[in-house]
Protein backbone atom coordinates (compact mmCIF):
# COMPACT_ATOMS: atom_id res chain seq x y z
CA UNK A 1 22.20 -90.03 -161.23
CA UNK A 2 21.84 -92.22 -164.08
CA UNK A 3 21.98 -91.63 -167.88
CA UNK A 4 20.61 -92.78 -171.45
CA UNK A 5 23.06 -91.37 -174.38
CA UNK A 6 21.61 -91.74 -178.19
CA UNK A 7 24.20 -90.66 -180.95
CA UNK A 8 22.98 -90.60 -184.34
CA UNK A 9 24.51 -89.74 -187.58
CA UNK A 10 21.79 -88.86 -190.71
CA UNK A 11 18.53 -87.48 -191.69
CA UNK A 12 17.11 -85.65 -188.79
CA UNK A 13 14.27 -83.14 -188.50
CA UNK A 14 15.84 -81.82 -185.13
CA UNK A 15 12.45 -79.60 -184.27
CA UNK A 16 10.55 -82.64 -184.64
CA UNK A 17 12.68 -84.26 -181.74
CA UNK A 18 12.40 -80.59 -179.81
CA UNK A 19 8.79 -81.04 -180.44
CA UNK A 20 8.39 -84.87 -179.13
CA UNK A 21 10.96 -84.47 -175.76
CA UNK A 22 8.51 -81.11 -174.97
CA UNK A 23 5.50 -82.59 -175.27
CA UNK A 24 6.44 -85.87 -173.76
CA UNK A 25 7.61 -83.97 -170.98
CA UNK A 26 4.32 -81.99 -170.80
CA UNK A 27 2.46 -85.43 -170.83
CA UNK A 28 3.83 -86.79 -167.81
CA UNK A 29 3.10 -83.54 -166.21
CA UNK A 30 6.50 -81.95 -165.51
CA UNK A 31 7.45 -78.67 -165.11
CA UNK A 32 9.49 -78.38 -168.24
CA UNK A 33 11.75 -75.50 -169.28
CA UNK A 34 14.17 -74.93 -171.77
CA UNK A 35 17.88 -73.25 -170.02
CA UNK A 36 19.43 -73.43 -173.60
CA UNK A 37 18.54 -72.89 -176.80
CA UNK A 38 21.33 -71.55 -179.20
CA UNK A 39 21.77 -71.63 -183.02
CA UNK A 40 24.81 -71.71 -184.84
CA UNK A 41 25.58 -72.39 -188.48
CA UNK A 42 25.10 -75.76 -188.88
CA UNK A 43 23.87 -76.46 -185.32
CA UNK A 44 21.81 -76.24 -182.56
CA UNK A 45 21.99 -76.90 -178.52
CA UNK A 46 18.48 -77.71 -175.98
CA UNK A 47 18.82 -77.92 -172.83
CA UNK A 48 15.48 -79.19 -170.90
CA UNK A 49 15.31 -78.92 -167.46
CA UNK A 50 12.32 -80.70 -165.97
CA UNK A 51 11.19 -81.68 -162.49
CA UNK A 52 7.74 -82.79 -161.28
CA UNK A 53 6.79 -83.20 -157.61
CA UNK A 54 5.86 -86.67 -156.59
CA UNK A 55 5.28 -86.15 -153.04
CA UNK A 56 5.97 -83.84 -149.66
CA UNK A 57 9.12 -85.37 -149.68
CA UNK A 58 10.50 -86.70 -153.68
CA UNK A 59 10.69 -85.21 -156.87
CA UNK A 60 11.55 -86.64 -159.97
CA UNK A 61 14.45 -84.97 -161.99
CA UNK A 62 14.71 -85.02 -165.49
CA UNK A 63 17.35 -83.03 -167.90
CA UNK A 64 17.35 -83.63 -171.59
CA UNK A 65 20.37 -82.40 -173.56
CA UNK A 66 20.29 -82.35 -177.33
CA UNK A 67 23.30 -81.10 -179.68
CA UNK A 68 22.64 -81.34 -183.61
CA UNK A 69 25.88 -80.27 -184.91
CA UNK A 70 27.17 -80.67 -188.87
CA UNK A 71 23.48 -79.66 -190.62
CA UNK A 72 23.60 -79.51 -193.95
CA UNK A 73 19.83 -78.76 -196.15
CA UNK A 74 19.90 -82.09 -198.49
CA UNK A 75 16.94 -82.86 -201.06
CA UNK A 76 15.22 -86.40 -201.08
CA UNK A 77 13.53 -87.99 -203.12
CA UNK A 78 11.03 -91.07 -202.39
CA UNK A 79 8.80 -91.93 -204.99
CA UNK A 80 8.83 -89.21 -206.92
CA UNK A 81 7.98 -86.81 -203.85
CA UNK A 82 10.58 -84.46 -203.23
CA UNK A 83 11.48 -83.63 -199.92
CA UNK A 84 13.98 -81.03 -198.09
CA UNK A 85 15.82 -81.68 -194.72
CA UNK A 86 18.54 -82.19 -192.74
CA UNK A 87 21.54 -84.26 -192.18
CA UNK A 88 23.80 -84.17 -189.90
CA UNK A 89 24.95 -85.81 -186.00
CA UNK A 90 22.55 -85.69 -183.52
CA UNK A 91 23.75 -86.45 -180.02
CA UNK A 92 21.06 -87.03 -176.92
CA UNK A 93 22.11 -87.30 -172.77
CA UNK A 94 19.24 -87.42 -170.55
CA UNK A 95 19.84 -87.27 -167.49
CA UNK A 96 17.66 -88.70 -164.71
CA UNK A 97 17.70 -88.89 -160.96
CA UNK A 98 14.93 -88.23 -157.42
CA UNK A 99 16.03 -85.24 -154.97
CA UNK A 100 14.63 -86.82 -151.77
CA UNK A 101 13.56 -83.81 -149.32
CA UNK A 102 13.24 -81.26 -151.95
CA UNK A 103 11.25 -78.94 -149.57
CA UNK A 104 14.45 -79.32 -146.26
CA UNK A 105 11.85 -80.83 -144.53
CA UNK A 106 14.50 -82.06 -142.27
CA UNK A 107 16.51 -79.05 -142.14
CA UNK A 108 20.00 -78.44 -140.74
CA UNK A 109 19.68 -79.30 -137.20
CA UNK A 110 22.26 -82.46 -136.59
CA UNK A 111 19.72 -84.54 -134.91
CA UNK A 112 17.17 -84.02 -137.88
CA UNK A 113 20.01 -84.94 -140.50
CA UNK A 114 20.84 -88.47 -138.44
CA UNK A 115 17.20 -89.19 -138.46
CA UNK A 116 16.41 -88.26 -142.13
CA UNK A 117 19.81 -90.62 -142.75
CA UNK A 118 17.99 -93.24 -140.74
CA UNK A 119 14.67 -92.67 -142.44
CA UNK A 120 16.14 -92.70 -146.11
CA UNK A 121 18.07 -95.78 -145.85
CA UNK A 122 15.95 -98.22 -143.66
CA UNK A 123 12.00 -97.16 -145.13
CA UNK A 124 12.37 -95.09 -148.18
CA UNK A 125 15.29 -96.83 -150.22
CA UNK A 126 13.58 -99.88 -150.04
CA UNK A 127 10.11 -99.81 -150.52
CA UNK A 128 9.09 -96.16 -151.54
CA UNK A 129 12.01 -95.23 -153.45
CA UNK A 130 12.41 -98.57 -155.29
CA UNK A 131 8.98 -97.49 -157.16
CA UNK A 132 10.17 -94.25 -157.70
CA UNK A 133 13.18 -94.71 -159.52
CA UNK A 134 11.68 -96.99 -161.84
CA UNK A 135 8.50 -94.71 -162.38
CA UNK A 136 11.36 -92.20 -162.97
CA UNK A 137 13.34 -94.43 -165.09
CA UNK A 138 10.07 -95.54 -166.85
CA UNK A 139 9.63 -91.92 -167.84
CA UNK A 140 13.53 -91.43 -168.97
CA UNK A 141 13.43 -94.53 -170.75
CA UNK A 142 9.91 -93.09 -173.06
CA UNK A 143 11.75 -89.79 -173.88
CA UNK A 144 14.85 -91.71 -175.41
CA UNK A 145 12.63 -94.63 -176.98
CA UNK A 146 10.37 -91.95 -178.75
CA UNK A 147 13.85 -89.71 -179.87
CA UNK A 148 15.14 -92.86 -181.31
CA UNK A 149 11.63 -93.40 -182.96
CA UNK A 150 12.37 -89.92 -184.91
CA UNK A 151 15.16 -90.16 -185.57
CA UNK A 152 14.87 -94.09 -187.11
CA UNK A 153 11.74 -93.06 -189.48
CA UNK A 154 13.99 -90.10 -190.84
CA UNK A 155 16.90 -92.24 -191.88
CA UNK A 156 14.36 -94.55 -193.54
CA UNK A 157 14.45 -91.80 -196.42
């Protein structure tokens, strides 16, 4: 399993980010869902849990947690237009990974595990897989580059 962490401290409109990872997530046609979703004074917590089939055999996994903790309502003001939002720390770990024989196509018979070993690392590690993890990468990657994106263009208050 690899991750991409993203700390920021600032402005933050932290539904707009809520807003961008869902849709995102509904663009590259995952199932999204959300496990978590709390409020607290001063904070919040999302949890996104997403998967999306790729074939009999892979799916792509990919979990984005956000914490905004320390939000405080502060006034702006850039010329002349007065604005209200937040500010506070924003912290961002999505996590990213493929489950390989999602559906037990192999099952639990001990001659169908030493052949699935077999199959995984001599044909699919190599030359499936290798596109598939950076496909899912690719797609972990867009999800932190467009957070970032946010939350850059709301500390350029």
């Amino acid at each position: 399993m690899a991750n991409i962490k993203i700390k920021h401290k600032g402005y933050v409109d932290i539904d707009k980010v809520i807003k961008k990872v869902s849709g995102i997530l509904r663009a590259k046609k995952y199932n999204a869902f959300q496990d978590i979703y709390k409020y607290s004074a001063g904070g919040r917590e999302v949890f996104f849990k997403a998967d999306k089939k790729v074939d009999e055999y892979a799916k792509y996994n990919l979990n984005v947690f956000v914490l905004a903790f320390g939000l405080k309502k502060v006034e702006l003001i850039k010329n002349g237009k007065k604005t209200i939002t937040k500010e506070g720390t924003v912290m961002v770990d999505i996590n990213y990974y493929i489950d390989q024989d999602h559906a037990d196509a192999f099952g639990k018979n001990e001659f169908l595990v030493t052949l699935k070993k077999l199959f995984q690392n001599t044909i699919l590690n190599g030359r499936i897989f290798g596109k598939y993890r950076k496909e899912n990468e690719a797609d972990a990657v867009e999800v932190a580059k467009e957070i970032r994106k946010i939350l850059e263009h709301e500390t350029s208050w």
